[in-house]
Structures are given as C-alpha cells and as structure tokens.
C-alpha atoms as a PDB file:
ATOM      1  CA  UNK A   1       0.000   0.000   0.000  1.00  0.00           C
ATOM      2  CA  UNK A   2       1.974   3.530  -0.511  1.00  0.00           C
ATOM      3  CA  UNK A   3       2.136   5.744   1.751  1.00  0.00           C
ATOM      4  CA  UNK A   4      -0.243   9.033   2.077  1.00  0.00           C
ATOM      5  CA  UNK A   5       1.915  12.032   0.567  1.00  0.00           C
ATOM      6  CA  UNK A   6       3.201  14.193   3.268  1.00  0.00           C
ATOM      7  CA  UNK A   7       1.230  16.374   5.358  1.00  0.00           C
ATOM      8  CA  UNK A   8       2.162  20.057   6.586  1.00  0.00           C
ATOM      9  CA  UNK A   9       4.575  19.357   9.999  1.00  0.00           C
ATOM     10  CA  UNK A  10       3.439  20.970  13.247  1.00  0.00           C
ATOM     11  CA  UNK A  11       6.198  23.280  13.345  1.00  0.00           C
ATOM     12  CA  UNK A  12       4.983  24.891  10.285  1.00  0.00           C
ATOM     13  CA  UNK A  13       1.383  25.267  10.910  1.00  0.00           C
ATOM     14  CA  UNK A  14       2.582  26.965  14.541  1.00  0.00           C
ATOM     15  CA  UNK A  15       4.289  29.070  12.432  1.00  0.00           C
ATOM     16  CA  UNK A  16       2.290  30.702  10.561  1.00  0.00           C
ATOM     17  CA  UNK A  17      -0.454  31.072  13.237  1.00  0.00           C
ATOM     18  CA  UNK A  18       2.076  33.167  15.827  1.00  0.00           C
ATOM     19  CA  UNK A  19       3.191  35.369  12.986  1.00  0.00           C
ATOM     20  CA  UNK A  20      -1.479  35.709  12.309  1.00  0.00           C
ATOM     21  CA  UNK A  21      -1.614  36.496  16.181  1.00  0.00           C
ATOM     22  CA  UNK A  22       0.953  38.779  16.645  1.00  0.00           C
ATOM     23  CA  UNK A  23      -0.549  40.939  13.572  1.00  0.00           C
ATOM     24  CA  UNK A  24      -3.939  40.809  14.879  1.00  0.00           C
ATOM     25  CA  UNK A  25      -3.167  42.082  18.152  1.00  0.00           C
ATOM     26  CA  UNK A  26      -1.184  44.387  16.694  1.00  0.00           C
ATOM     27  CA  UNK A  27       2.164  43.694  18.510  1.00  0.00           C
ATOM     28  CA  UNK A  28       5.453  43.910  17.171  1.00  0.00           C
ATOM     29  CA  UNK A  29       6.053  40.304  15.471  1.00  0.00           C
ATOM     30  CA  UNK A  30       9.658  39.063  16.699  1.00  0.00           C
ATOM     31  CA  UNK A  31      12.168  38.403  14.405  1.00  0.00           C
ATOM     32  CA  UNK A  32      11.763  34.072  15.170  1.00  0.00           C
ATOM     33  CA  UNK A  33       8.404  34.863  13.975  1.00  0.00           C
ATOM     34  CA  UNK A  34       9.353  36.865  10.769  1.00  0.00           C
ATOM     35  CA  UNK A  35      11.296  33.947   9.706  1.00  0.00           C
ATOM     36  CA  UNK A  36      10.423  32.403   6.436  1.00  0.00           C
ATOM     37  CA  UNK A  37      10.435  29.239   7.821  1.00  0.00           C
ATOM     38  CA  UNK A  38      10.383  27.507  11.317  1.00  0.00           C
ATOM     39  CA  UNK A  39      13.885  26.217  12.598  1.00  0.00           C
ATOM     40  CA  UNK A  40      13.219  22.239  13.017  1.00  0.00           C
ATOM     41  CA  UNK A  41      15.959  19.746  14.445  1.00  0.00           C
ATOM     42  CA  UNK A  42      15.813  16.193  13.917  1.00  0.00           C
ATOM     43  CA  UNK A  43      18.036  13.828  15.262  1.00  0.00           C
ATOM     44  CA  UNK A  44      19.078  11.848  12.862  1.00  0.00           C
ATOM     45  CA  UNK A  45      19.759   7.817  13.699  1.00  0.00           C
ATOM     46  CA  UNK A  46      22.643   5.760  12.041  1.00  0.00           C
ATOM     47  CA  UNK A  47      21.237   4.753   8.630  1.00  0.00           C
ATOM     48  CA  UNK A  48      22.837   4.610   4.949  1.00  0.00           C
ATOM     49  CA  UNK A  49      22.453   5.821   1.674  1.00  0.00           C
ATOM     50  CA  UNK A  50      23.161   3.383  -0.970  1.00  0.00           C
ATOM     51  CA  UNK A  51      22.830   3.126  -5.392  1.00  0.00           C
ATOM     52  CA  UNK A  52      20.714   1.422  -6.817  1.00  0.00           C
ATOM     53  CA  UNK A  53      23.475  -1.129  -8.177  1.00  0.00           C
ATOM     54  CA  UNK A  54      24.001  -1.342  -4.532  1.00  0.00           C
ATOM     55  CA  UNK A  55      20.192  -2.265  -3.317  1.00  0.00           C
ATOM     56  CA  UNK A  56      20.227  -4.802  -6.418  1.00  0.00           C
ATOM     57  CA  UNK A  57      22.724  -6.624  -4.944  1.00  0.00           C
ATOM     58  CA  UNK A  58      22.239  -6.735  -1.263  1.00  0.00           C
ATOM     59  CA  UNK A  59      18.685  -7.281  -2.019  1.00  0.00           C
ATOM     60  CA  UNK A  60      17.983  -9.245  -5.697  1.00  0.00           C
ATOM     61  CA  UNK A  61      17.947  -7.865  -9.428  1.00  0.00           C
ATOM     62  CA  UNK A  62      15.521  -5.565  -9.964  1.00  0.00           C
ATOM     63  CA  UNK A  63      14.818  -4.412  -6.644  1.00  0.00           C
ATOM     64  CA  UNK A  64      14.180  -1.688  -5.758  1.00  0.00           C
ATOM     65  CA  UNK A  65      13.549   0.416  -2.214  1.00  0.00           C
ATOM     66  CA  UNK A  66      10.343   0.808  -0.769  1.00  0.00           C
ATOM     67  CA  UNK A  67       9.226   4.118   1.068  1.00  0.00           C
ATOM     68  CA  UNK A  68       7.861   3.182   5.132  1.00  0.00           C
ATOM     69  CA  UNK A  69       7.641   6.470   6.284  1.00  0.00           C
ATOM     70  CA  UNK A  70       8.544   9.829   4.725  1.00  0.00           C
ATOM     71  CA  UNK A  71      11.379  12.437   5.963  1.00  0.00           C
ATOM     72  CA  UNK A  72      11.370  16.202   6.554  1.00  0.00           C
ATOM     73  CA  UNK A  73      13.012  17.025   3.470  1.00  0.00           C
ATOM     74  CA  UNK A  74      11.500  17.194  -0.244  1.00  0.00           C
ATOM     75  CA  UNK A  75      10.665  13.412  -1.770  1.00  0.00           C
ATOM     76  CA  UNK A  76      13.338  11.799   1.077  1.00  0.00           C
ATOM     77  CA  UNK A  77      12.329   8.673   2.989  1.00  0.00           C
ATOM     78  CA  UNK A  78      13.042   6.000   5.135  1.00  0.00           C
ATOM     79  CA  UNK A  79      12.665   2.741   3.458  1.00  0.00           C
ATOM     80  CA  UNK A  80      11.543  -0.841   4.625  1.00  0.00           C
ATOM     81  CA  UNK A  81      14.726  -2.055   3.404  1.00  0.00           C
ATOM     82  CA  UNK A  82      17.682  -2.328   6.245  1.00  0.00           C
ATOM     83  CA  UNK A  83      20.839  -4.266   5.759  1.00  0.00           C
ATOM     84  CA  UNK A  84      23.413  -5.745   8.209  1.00  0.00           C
ATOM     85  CA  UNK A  85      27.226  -3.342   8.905  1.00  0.00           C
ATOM     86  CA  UNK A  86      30.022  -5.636   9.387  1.00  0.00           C
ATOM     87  CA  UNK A  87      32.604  -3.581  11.404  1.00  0.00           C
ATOM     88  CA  UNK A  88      36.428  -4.132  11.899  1.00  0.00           C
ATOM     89  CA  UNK A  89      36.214  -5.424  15.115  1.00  0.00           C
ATOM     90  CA  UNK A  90      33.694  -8.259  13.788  1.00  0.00           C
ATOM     91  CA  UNK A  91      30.790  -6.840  15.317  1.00  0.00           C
ATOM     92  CA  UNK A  92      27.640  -6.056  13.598  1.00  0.00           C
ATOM     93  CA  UNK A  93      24.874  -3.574  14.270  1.00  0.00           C
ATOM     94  CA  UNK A  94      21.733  -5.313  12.377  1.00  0.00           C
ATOM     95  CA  UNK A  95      18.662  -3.257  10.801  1.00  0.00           C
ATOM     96  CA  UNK A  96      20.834  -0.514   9.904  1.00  0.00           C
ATOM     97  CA  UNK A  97      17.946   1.652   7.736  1.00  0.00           C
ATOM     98  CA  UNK A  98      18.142   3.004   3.861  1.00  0.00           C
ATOM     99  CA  UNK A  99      16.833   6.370   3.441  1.00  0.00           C
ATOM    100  CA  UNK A 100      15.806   6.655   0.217  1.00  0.00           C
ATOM    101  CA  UNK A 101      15.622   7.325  -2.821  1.00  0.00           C
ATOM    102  CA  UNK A 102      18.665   6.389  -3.762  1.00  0.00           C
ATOM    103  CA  UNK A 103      22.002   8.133  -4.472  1.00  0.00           C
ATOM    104  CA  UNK A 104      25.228   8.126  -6.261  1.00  0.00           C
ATOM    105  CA  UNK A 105      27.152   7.114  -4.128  1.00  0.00           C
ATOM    106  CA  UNK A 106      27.269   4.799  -1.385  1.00  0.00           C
ATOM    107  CA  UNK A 107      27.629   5.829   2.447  1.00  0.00           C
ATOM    108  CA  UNK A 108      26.830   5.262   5.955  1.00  0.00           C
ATOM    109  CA  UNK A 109      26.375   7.809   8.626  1.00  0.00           C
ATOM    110  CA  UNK A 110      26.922   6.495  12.051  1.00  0.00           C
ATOM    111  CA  UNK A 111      27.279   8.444  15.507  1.00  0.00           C
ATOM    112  CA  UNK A 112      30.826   8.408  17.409  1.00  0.00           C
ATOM    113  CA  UNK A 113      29.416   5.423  20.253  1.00  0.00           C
ATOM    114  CA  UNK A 114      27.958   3.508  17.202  1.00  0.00           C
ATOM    115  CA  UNK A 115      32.159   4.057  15.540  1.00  0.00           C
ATOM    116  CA  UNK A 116      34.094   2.946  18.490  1.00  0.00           C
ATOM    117  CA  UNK A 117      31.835   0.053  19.327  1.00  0.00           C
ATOM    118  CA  UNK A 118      32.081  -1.764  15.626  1.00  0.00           C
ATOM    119  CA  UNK A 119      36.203  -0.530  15.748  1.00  0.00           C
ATOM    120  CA  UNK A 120      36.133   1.943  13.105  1.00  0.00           C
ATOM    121  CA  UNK A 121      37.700   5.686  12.966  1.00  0.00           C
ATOM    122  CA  UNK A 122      35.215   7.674  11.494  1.00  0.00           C
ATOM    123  CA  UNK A 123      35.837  11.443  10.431  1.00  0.00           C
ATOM    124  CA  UNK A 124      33.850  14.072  10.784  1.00  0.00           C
ATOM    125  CA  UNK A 125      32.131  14.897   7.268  1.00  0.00           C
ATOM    126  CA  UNK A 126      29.882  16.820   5.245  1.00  0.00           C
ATOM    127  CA  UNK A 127      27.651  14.257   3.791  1.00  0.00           C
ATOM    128  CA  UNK A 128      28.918  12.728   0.157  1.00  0.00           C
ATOM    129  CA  UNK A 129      32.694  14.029   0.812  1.00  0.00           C
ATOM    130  CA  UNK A 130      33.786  10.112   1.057  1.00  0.00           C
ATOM    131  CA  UNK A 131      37.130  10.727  -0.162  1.00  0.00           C
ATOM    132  CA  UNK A 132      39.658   8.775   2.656  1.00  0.00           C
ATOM    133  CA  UNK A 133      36.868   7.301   4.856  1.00  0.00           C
ATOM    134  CA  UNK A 134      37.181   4.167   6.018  1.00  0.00           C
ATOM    135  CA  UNK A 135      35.635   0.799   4.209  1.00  0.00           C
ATOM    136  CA  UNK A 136      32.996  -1.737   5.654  1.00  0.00           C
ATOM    137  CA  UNK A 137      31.155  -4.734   4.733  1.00  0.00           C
ATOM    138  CA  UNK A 138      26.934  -4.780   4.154  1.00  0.00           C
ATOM    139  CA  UNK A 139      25.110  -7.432   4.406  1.00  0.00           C
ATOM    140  CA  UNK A 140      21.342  -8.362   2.777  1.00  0.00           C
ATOM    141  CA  UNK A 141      19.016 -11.083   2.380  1.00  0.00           C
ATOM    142  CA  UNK A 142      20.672 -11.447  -1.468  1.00  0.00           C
ATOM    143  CA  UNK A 143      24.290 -10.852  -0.949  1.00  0.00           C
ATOM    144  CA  UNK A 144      27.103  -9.142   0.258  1.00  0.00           C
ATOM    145  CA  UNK A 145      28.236  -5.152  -0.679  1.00  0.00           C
ATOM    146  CA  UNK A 146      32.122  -4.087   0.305  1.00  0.00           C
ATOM    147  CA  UNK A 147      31.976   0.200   0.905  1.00  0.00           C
ATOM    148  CA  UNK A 148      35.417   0.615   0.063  1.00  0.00           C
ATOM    149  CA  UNK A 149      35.234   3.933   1.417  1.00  0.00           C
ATOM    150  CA  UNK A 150      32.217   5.893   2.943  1.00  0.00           C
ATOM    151  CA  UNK A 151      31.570   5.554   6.875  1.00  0.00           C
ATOM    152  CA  UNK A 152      31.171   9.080   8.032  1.00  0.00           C
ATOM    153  CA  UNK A 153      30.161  10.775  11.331  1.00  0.00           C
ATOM    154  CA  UNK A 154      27.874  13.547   9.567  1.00  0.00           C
ATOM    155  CA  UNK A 155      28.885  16.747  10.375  1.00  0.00           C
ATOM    156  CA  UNK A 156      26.335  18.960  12.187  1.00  0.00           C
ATOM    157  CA  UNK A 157      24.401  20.863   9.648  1.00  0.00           C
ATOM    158  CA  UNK A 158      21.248  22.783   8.495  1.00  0.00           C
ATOM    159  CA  UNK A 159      19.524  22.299   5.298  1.00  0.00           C
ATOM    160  CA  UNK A 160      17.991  25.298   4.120  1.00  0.00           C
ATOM    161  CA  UNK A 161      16.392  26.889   0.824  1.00  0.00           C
ATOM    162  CA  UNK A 162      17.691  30.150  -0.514  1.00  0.00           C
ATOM    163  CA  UNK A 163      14.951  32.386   0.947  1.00  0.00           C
ATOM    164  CA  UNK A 164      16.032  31.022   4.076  1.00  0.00           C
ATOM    165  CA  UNK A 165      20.010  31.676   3.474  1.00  0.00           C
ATOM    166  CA  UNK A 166      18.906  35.618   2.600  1.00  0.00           C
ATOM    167  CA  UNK A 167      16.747  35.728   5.692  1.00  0.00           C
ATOM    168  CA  UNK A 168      19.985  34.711   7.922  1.00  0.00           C
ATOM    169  CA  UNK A 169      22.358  36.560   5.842  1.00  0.00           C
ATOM    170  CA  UNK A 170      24.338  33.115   4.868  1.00  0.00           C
ATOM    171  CA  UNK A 171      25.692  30.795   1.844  1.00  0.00           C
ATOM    172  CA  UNK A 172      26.643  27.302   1.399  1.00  0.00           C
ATOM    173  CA  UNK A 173      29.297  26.126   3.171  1.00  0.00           C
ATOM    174  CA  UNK A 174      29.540  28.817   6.214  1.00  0.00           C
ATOM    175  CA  UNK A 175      28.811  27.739   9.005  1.00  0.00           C
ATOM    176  CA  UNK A 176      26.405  28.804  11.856  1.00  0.00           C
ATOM    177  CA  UNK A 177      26.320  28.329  15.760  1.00  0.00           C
ATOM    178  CA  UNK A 178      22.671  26.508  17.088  1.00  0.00           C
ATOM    179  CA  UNK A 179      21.255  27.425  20.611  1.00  0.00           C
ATOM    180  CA  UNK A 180      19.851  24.525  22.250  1.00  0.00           C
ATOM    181  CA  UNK A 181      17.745  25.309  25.565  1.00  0.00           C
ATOM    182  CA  UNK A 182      16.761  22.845  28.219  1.00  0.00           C
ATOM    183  CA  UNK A 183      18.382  21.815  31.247  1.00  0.00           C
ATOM    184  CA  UNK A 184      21.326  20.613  29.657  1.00  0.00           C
ATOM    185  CA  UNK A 185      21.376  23.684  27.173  1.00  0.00           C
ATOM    186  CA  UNK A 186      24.141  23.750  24.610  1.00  0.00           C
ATOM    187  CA  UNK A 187      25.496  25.771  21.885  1.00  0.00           C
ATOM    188  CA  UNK A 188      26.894  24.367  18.878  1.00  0.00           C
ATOM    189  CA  UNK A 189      29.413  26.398  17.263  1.00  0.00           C
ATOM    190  CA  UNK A 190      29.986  24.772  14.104  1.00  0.00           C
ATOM    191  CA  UNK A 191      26.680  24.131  12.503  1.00  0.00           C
ATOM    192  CA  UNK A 192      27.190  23.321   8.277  1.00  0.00           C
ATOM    193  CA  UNK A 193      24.894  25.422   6.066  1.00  0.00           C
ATOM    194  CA  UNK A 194      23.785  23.505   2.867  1.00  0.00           C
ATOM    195  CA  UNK A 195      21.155  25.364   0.467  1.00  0.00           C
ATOM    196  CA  UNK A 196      18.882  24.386  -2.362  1.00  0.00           C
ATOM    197  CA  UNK A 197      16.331  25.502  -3.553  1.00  0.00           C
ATOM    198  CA  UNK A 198      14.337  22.299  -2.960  1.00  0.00           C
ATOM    199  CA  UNK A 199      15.291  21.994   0.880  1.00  0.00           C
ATOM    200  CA  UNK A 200      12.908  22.943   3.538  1.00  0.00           C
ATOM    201  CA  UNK A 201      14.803  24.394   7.279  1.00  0.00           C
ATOM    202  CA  UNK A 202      16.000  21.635   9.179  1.00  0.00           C
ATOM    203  CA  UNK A 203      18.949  21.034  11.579  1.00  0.00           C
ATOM    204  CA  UNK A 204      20.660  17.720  11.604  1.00  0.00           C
ATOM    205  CA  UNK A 205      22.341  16.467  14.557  1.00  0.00           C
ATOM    206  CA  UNK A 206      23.368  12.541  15.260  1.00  0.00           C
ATOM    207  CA  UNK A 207      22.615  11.049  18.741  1.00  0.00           C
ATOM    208  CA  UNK A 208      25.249  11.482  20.825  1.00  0.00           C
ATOM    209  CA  UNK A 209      24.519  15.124  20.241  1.00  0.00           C
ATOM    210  CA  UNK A 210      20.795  14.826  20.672  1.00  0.00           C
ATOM    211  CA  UNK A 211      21.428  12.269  24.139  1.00  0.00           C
ATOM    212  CA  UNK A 212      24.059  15.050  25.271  1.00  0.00           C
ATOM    213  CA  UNK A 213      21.703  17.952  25.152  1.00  0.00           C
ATOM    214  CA  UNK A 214      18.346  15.772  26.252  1.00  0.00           C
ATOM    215  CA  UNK A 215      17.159  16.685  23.188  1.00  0.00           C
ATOM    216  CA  UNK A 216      13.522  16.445  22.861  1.00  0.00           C
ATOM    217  CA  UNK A 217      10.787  18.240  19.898  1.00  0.00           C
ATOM    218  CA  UNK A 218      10.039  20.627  22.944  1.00  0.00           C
ATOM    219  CA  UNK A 219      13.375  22.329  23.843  1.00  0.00           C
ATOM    220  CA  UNK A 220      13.688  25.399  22.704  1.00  0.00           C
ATOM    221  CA  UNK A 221      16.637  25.959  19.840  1.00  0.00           C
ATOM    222  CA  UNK A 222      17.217  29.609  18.218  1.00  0.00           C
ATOM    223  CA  UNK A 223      19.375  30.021  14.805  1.00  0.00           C
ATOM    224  CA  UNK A 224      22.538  31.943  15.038  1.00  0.00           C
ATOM    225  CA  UNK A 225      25.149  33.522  12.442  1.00  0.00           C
END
C-alpha cells in the first residue's frame, strides 16, 4: 500500500499562526516569527544511503527500495529495506535503515558510540565528501556489498532553501552556531549550512549530540550567524 503524501509538519502550521496572532493584536512580530520558515531539528539515527546497483545486490535484481515512512526534506524517505554493517572489530549492528531514494554514491552515517563500538575511525564529514573514509562490509538477504570507502560521522548541519540563506544573511558552506535550551542547554558552534532551492529548514544532529543535550521536539533551539 503507498504511503499518504506528506502532510504540513506541526512546526509549520505553529508558524504561521504566531506570525497571524501577533498581527492581529497588533504587537510587534519578533524576528523568530518573521522567519520564512520555522527552525526544526531532527536527530538523525545511524542509517545509509546506498545506489541502486548497490540495493540490487544486497537485495535481488531488480529491486528496488520501498518508502515506510517519509522524511522532513523534499521526496526523502526511510525505506523498509535495512541491511546488516560488518565492522572491523567483527561486530555487527543489524537493521541498519536506507533512506531513500537512492544516491550516487554509497555511504553510511553512524554516531561516534555507534564508531568505536564496531572498531572503526570515522571522520567528521559533510555528507557525500567520502574521499579517505574508512571501508565496511553490508550485508542483505541477497548478498554481500564491500563500501570501500564511505563511513562518516555527519557533520552537524542545516539544510535550508535560498529564501532562508537571505533571511539569515548566509551561503553554502559557512557555518552557523545553534542554541539549544533545556536543562542541559548547549550551543553548537559549528553548525554546516547547505542550500537548495528544494530543501525545507531543518537542523541535523546525530545522537550522541541529541542524548548530550536531552534533546527532545520541545526544547527550545534559536538560529545563530
């Protein structure tokens, strides 16, 4: 059965009715609230990205992935399909999940605790720089894939569309600092900008991050330059 297309998120609805309320009572509408878009951070699990050469063979010719539930950004996805990651030290994590659709190249995104408990050294990266990382082994009902290179820790980063980069005065490739509230409030100082124009705002962080800060979709975060 496919899946219903995606609805309109919370954060977006809330969104537009603050900036409706502060304009009917006639206050002065915040700068948060004058935002094009709502700042929403996701923590994002360990999970991989793979071809489709790469899902034909761990999984049978012809195959192809199949959307379970569907992501934040524009036409992304988390499929049914999860594969097996052999690490160096002979240890596997099992049900590692494919977000789909499918890329170019081959990579999986895994946090620091996930790295040092499989053995591997994994760099800090922005995601599809692959160049240098280290190699695993997948495993799928069909067969067997060798990564020669892409296991990354994903570098901290926003996705953001170009109405979005003007509103915050930013381009590709700076980088920007995220306030994290809560009782273990944080700021991170190094926060990746990536734009396109078909990305919607959204803050990545891995788990480690998220567990550090008690992350939850209450705490308050603000958007810095």
């Amino acid at each position: 059965m496919p899946l219903s297309p995606p609805t309109p998120h919370r954060a977006e609805i809330e969104h537009l009715v603050r900036r409706a309320l502060y304009q009917r009572l006639g206050k002065a509408v915040p700068r948060f609230a004058l935002a094009p878009h709502p700042v929403l951070v996701n923590v994002s699990a360990r999970h991989c990205h793979l071809t489709a050469q790469a899902v034909e063979t761990l999984f049978g010719k012809g195959r192809t992935l199949t959307p379970m539930k569907w992501l934040y950004q524009k036409d992304q996805f988390a499929a049914e399909e999860s594969v097996t990651l052999i690490g160096p030290r002979s240890r596997v994590i099992s049900n590692l999940r494919i977000l789909g659709p499918c890329r170019d190249f081959n990579q999986v995104e895994l946090a620091l605790t996930d790295s040092i408990a499989l053995g591997f050294d994994v760099p800090v990266r922005q995601s599809g720089t692959i160049a240098g990382t280290p190699s695993c082994m997948l495993m799928g009902p069909a067969g067997f894939l060798e990564m020669r290179e892409g296991v990354i820790r994903a570098a901290p980063h926003v996705h953001m569309a170009p109405t979005d980069a003007e509103f915050y005065g930013v381009k590709s490739g700076d980088f920007m600092r995220l306030r994290i509230g809560g009782p273990c409030a944080i700021t991170f100082e190094r926060l990746l900008v990536r734009v396109h124009a078909d990305f919607k705002l959204e803050v990545h962080i891995d788990t480690d991050e998220g567990n550090a800060c008690m992350f939850t979709p209450d705490t308050p975060v603000e958007l810095l330059k």
